[in-house]
N, C-alpha and C. Protein backbone atom coordinates (compact mmCIF):
# COMPACT_ATOMS: atom_id res chain seq x y z
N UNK A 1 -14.93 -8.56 -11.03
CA UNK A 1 -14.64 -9.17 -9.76
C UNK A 1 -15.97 -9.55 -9.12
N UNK A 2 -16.02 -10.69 -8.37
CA UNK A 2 -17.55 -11.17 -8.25
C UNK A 2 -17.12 -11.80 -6.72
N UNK A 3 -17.94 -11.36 -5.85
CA UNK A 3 -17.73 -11.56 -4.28
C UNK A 3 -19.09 -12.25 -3.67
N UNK A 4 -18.25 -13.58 -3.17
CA UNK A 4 -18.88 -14.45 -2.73
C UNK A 4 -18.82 -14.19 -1.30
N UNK A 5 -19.91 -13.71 0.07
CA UNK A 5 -19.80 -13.94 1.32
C UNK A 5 -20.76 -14.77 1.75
N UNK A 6 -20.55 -14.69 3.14
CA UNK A 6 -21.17 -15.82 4.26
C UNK A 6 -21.06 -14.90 5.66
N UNK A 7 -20.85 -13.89 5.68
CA UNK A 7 -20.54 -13.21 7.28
C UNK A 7 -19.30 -13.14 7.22
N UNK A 8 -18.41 -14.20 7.64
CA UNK A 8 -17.53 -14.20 8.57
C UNK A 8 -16.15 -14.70 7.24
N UNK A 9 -16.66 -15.77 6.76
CA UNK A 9 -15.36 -15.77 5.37
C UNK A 9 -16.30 -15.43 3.84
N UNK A 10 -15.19 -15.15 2.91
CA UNK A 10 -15.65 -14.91 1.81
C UNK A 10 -14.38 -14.70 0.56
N UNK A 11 -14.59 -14.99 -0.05
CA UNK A 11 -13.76 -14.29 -1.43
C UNK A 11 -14.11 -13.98 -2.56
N UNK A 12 -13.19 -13.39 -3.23
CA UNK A 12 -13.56 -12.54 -4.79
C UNK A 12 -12.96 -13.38 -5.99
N UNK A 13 -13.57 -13.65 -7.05
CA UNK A 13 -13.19 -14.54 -7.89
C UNK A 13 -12.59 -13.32 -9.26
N UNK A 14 -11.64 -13.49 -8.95
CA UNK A 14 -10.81 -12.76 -10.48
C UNK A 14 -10.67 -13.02 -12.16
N UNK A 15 -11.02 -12.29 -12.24
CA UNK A 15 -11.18 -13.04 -14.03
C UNK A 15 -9.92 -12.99 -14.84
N UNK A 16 -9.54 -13.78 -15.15
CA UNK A 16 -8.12 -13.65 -15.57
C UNK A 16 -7.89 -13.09 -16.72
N UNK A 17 -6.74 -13.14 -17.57
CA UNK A 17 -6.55 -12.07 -18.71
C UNK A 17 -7.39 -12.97 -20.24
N UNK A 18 -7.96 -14.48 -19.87
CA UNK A 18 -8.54 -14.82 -20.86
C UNK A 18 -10.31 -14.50 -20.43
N UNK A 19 -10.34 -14.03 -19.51
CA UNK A 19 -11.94 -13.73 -19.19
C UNK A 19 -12.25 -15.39 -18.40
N UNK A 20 -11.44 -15.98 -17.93
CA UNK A 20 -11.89 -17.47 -17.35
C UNK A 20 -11.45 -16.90 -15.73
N UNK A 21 -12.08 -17.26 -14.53
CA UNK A 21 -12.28 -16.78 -13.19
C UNK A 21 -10.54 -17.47 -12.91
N UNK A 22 -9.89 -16.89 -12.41
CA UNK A 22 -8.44 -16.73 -12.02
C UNK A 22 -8.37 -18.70 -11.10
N UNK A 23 -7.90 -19.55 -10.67
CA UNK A 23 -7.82 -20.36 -10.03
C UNK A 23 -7.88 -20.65 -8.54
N UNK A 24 -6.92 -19.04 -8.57
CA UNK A 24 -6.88 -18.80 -7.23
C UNK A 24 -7.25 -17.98 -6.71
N UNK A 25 -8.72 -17.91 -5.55
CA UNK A 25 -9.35 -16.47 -5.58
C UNK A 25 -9.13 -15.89 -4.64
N UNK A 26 -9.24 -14.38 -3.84
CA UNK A 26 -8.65 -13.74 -3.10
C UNK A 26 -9.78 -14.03 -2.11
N UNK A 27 -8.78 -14.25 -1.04
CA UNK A 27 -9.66 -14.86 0.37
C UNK A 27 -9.75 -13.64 1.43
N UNK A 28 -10.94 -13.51 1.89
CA UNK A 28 -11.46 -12.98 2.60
C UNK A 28 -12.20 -13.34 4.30
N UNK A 29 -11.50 -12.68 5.32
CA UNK A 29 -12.34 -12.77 6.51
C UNK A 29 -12.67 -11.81 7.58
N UNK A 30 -13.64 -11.44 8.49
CA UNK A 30 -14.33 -10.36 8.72
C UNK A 30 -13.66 -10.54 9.87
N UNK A 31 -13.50 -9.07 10.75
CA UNK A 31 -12.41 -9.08 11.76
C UNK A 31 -13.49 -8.87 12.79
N UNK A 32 -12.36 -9.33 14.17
CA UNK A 32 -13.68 -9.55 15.81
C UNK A 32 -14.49 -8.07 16.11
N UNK A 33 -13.86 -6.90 15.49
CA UNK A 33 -14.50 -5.28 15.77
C UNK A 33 -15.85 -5.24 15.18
N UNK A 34 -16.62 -6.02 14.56
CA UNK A 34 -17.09 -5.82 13.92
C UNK A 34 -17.54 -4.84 13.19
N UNK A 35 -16.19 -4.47 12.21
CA UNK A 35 -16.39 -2.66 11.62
C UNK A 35 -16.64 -3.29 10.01
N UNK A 36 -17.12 -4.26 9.36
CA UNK A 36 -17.58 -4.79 8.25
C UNK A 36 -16.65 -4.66 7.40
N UNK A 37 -15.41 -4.46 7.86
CA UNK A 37 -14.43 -4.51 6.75
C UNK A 37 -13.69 -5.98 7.16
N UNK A 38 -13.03 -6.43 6.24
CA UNK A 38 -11.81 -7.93 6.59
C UNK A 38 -10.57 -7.07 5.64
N UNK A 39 -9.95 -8.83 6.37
CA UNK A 39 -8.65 -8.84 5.92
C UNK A 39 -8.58 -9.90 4.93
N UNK A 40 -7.48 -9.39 3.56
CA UNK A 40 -8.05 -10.30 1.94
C UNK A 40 -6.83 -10.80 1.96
N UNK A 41 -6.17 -11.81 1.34
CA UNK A 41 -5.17 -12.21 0.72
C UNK A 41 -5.17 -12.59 -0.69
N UNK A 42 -4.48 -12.09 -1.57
CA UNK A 42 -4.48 -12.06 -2.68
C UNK A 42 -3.25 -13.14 -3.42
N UNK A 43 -3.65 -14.49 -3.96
CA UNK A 43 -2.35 -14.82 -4.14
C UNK A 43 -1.91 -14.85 -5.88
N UNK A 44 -1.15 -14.43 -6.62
CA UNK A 44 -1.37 -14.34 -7.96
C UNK A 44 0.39 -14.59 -7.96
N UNK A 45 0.29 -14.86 -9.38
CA UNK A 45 1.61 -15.38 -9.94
C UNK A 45 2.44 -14.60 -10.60
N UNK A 46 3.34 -14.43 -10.44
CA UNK A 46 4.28 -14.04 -11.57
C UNK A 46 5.22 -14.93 -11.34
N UNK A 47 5.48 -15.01 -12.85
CA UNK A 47 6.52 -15.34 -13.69
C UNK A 47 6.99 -17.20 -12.84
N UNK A 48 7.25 -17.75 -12.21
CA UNK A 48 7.25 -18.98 -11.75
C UNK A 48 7.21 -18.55 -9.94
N UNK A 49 7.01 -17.85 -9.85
CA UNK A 49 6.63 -17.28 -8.02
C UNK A 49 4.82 -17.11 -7.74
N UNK A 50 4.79 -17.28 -6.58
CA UNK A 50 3.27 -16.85 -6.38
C UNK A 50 3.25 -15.84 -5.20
N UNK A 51 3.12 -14.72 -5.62
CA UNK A 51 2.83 -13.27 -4.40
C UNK A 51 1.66 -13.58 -3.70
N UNK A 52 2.03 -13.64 -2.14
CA UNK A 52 1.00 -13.20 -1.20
C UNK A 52 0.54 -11.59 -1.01
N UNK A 53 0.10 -10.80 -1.45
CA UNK A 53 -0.20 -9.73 -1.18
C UNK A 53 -1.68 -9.43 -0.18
N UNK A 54 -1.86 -8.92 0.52
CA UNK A 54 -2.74 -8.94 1.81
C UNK A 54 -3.09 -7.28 2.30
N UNK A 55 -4.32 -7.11 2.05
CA UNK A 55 -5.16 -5.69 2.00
C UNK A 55 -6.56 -6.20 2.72
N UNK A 56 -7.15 -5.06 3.52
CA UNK A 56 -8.39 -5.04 3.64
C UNK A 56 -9.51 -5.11 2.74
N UNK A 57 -10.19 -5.35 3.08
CA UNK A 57 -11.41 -5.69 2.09
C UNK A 57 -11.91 -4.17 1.17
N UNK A 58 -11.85 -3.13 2.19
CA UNK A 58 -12.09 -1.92 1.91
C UNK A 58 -10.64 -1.13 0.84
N UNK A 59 -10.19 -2.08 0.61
CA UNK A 59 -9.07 -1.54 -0.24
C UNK A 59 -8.78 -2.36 -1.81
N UNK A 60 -9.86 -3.52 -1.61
CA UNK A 60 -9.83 -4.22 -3.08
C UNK A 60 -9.54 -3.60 -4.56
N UNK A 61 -10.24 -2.31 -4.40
CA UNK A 61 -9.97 -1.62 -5.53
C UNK A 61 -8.19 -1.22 -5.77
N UNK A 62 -7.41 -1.44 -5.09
CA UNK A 62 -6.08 -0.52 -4.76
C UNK A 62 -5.25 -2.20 -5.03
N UNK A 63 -6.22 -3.41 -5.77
CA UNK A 63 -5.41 -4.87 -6.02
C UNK A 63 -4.49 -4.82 -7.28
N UNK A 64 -5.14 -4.35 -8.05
CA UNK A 64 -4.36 -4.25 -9.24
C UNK A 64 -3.54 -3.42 -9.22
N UNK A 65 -3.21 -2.08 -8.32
CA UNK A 65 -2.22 -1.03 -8.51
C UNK A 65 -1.14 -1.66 -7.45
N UNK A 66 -1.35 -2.51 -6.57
CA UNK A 66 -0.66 -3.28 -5.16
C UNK A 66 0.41 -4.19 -6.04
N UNK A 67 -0.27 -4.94 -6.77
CA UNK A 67 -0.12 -6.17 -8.02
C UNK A 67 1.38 -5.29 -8.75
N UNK A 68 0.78 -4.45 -9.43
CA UNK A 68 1.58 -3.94 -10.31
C UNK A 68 3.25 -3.12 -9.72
N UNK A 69 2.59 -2.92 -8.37
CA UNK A 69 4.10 -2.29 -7.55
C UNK A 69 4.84 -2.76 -7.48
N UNK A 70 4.30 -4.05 -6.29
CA UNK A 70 4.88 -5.70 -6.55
C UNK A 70 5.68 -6.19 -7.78
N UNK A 71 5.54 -6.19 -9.08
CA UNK A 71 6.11 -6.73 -9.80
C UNK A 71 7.09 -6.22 -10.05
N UNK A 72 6.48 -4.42 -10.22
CA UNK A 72 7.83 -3.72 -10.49
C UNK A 72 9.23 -3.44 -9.19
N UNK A 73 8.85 -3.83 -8.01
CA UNK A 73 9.98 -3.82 -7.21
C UNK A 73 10.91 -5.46 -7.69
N UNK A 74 10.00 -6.61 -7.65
CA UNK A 74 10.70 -7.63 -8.07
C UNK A 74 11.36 -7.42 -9.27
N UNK A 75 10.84 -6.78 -10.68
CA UNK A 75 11.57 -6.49 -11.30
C UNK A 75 12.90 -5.89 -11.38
N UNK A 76 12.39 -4.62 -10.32
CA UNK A 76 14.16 -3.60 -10.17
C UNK A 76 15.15 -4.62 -9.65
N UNK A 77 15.04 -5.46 -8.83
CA UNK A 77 15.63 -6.87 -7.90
C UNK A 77 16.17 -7.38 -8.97
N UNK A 78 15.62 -7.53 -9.86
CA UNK A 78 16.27 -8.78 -10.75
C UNK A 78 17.50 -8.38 -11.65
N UNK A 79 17.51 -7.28 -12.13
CA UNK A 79 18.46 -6.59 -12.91
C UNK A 79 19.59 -6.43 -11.76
């Protein structure tokens, strides 16, 4: 994951499952408290849908386990 800032916006470029940077990268912006954390939006695909999923910056690591909850609740839905 490779994080591009500027202060105030920024995002993380995801490498996708072929090792090529994801299309769509998770956007980032720094909130008025200035407590150096933001708010991210993550938008990734499944299956012909695209999930908005939305975490603090300080929680990036917790994307892929967020990702994976996500699918599996849409999954239980579908059956």
């Amino acid at each position: 994951m490779r994080k591009n800032r500027d202060g105030v916006l920024w995002r993380y470029e995801l490498p996708s499952a072929s090792g090529n940077v994801a299309a769509a990268p998770v956007s980032c912006f720094a909130l008025a408290d200035n407590s150096g954390d933001g708010l991210c939006t993550a938008r990734l695909p499944y299956k012909d849908l695209i999930l908005s999923i939305h975490l603090r910056d300080s929680r990036m690591s917790a994307l892929e386990a967020s990702y994976a909850d996500a699918v599996s609740k849409l999954e239980s839905w579908e059956r």
